[in-house]
C-alpha atoms as a PDB file:
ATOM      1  CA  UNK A   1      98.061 107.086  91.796  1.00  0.00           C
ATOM      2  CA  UNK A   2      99.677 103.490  91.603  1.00  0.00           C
ATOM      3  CA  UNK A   3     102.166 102.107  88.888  1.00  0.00           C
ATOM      4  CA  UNK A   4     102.043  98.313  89.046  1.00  0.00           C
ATOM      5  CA  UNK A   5     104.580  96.212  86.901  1.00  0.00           C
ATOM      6  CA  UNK A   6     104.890  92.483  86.898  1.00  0.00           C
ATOM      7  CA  UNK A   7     108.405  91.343  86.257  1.00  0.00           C
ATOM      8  CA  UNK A   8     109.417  87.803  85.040  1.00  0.00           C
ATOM      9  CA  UNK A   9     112.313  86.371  86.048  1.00  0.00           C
ATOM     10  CA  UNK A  10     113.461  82.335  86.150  1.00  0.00           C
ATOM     11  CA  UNK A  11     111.962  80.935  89.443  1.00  0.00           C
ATOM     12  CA  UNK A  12     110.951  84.329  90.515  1.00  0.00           C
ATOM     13  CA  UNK A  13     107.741  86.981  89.853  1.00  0.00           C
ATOM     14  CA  UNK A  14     108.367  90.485  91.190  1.00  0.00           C
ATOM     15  CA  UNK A  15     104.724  92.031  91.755  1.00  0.00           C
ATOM     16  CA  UNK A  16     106.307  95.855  92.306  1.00  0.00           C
ATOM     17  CA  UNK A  17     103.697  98.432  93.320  1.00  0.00           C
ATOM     18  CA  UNK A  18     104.809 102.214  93.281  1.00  0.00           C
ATOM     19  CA  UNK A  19     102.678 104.981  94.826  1.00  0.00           C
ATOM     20  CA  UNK A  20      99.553 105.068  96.854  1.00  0.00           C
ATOM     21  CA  UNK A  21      98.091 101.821  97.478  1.00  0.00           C
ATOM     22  CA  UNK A  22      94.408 103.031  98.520  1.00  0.00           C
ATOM     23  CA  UNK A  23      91.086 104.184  97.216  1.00  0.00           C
ATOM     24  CA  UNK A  24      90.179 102.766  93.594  1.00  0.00           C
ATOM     25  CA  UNK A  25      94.138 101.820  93.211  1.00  0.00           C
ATOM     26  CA  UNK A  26      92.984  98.949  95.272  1.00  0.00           C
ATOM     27  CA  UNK A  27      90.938  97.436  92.694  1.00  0.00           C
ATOM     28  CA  UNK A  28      92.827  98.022  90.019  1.00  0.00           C
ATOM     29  CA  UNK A  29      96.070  96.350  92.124  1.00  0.00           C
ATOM     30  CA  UNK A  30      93.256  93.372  92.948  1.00  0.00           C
ATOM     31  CA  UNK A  31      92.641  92.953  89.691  1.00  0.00           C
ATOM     32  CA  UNK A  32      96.296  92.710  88.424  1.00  0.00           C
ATOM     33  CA  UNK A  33      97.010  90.260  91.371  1.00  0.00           C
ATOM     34  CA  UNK A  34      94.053  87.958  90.468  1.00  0.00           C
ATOM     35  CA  UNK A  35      95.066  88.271  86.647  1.00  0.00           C
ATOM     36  CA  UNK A  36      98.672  87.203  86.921  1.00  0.00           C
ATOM     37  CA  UNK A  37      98.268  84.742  89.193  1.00  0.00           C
ATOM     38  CA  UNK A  38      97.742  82.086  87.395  1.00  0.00           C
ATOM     39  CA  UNK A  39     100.807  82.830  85.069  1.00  0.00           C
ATOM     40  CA  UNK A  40     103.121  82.073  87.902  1.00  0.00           C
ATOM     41  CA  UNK A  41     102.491  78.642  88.081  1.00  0.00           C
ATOM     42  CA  UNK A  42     105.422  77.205  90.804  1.00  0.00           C
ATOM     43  CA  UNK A  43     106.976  80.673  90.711  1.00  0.00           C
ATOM     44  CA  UNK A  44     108.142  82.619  93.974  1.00  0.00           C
ATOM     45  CA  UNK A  45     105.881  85.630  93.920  1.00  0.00           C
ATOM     46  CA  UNK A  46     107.489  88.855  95.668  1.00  0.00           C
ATOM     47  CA  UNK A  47     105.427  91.586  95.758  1.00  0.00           C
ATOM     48  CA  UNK A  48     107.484  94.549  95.951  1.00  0.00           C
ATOM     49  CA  UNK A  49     106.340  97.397  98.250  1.00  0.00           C
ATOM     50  CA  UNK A  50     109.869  99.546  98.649  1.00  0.00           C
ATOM     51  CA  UNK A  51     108.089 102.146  96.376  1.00  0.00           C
ATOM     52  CA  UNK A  52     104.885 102.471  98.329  1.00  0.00           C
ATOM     53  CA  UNK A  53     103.752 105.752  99.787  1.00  0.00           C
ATOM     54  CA  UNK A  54     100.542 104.814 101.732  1.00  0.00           C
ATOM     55  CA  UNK A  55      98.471 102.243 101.972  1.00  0.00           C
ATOM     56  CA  UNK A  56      94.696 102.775 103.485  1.00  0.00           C
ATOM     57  CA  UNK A  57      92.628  99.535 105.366  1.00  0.00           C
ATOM     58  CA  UNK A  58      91.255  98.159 102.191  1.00  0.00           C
ATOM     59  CA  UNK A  59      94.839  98.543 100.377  1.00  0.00           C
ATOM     60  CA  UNK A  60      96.017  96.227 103.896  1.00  0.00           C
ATOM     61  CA  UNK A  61      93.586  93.795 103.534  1.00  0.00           C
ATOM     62  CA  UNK A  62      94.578  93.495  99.535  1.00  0.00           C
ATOM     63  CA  UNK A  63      97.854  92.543 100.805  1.00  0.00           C
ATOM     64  CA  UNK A  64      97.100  90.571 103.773  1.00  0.00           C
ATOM     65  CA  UNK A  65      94.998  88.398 100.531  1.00  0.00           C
ATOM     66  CA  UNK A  66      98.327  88.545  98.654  1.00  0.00           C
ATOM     67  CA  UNK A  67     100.697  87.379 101.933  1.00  0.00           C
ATOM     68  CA  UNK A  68      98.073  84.816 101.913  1.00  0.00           C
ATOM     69  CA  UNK A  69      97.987  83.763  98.349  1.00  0.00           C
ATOM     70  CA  UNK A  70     101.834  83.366  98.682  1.00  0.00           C
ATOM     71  CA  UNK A  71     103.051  86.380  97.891  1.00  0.00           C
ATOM     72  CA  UNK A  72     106.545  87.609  99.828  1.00  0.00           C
ATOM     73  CA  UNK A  73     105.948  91.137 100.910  1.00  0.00           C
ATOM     74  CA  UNK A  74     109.068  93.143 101.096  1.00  0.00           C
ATOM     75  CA  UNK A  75     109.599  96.789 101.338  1.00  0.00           C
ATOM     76  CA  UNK A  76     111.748  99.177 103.410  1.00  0.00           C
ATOM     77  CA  UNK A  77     110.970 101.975 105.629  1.00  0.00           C
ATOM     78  CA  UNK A  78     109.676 102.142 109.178  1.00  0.00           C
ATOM     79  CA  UNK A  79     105.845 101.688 107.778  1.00  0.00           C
ATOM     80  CA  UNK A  80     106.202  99.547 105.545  1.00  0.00           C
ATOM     81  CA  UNK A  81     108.409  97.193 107.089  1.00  0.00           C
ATOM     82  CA  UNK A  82     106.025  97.168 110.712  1.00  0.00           C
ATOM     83  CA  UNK A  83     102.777  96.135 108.203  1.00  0.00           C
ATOM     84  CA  UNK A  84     104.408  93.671 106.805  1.00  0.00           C
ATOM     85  CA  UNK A  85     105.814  92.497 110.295  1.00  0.00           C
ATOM     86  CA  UNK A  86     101.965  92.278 111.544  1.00  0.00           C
ATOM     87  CA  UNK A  87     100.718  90.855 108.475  1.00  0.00           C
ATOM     88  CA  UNK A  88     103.445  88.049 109.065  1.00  0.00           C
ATOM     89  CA  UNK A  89     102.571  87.704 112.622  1.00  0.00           C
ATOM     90  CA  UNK A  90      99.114  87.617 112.252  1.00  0.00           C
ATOM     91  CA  UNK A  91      98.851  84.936 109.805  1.00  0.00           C
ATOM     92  CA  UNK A  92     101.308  82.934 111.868  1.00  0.00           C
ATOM     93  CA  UNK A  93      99.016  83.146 115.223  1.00  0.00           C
ATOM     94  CA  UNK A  94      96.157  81.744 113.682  1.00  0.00           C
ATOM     95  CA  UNK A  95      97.985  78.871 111.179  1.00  0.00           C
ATOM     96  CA  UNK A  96      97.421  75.976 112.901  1.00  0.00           C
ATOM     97  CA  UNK A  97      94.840  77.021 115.326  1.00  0.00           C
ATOM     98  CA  UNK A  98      91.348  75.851 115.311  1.00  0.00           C
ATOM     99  CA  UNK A  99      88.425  78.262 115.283  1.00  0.00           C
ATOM    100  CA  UNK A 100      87.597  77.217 119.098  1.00  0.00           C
ATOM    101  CA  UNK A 101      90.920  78.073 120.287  1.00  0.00           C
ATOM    102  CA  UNK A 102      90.817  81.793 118.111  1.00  0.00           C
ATOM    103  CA  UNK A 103      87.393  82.491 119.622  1.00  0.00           C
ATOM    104  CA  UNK A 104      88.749  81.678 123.424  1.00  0.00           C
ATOM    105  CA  UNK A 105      92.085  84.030 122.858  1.00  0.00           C
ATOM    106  CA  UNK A 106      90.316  86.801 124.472  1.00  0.00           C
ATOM    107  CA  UNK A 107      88.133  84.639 127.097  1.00  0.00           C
ATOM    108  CA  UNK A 108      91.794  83.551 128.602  1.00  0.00           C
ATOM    109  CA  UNK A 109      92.235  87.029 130.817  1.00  0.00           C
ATOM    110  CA  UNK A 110      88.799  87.361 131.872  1.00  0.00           C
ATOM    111  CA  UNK A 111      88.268  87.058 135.575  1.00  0.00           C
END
């Protein structure tokens, strides 16, 4: 199960997520995400994961889209705060980066 609530503040929307972010809860968290979006406008977006249990591949990916879209991930706890760590890191290897230099990453320790 996942509780989602979308909090408006001045300058700020908190996305907060509560539960297990996997299986059809990863639609239905999708589908809030896409929905609100537009409402922010020049708002910060956090999206609040300190209440999350679990999150499966495809609930990753949802927030790998979000991190992408401009969402803040935060959340606490040894899980939670490593995926958001390689979420971050991932996304700042490849900014900046053509394609040609991503495709030869694992070409450059070949012998």
């Amino acid at each position: 199960m996942l509780r989602i609530s979308v909090l408006n503040g001045s300058g700020v929307t908190r996305f907060k997520l509560e539960g297990k972010l996997a299986h059809e809860w990863v639609r239905e968290a999708e589908i809030a995400w896409t929905a609100h979006r537009p409402l922010h406008g020049q708002k910060k977006v956090i999206v609040d994961l300190d209440d999350v249990c679990f999150v499966d591949e495809a609930g990753q990916q949802l927030l790998v889209q979000m991190h992408r879209g401009g969402g803040k991930l935060v959340g606490s706890g040894p899980m939670m705060s490593a995926m958001i760590e390689e979420i971050e890191v991932d996304r700042s290897r490849t900014q900046g980066r053509s394609g040609e230099e991503q495709i030869n990453d694992g070409a450059e320790f070949e012998s």
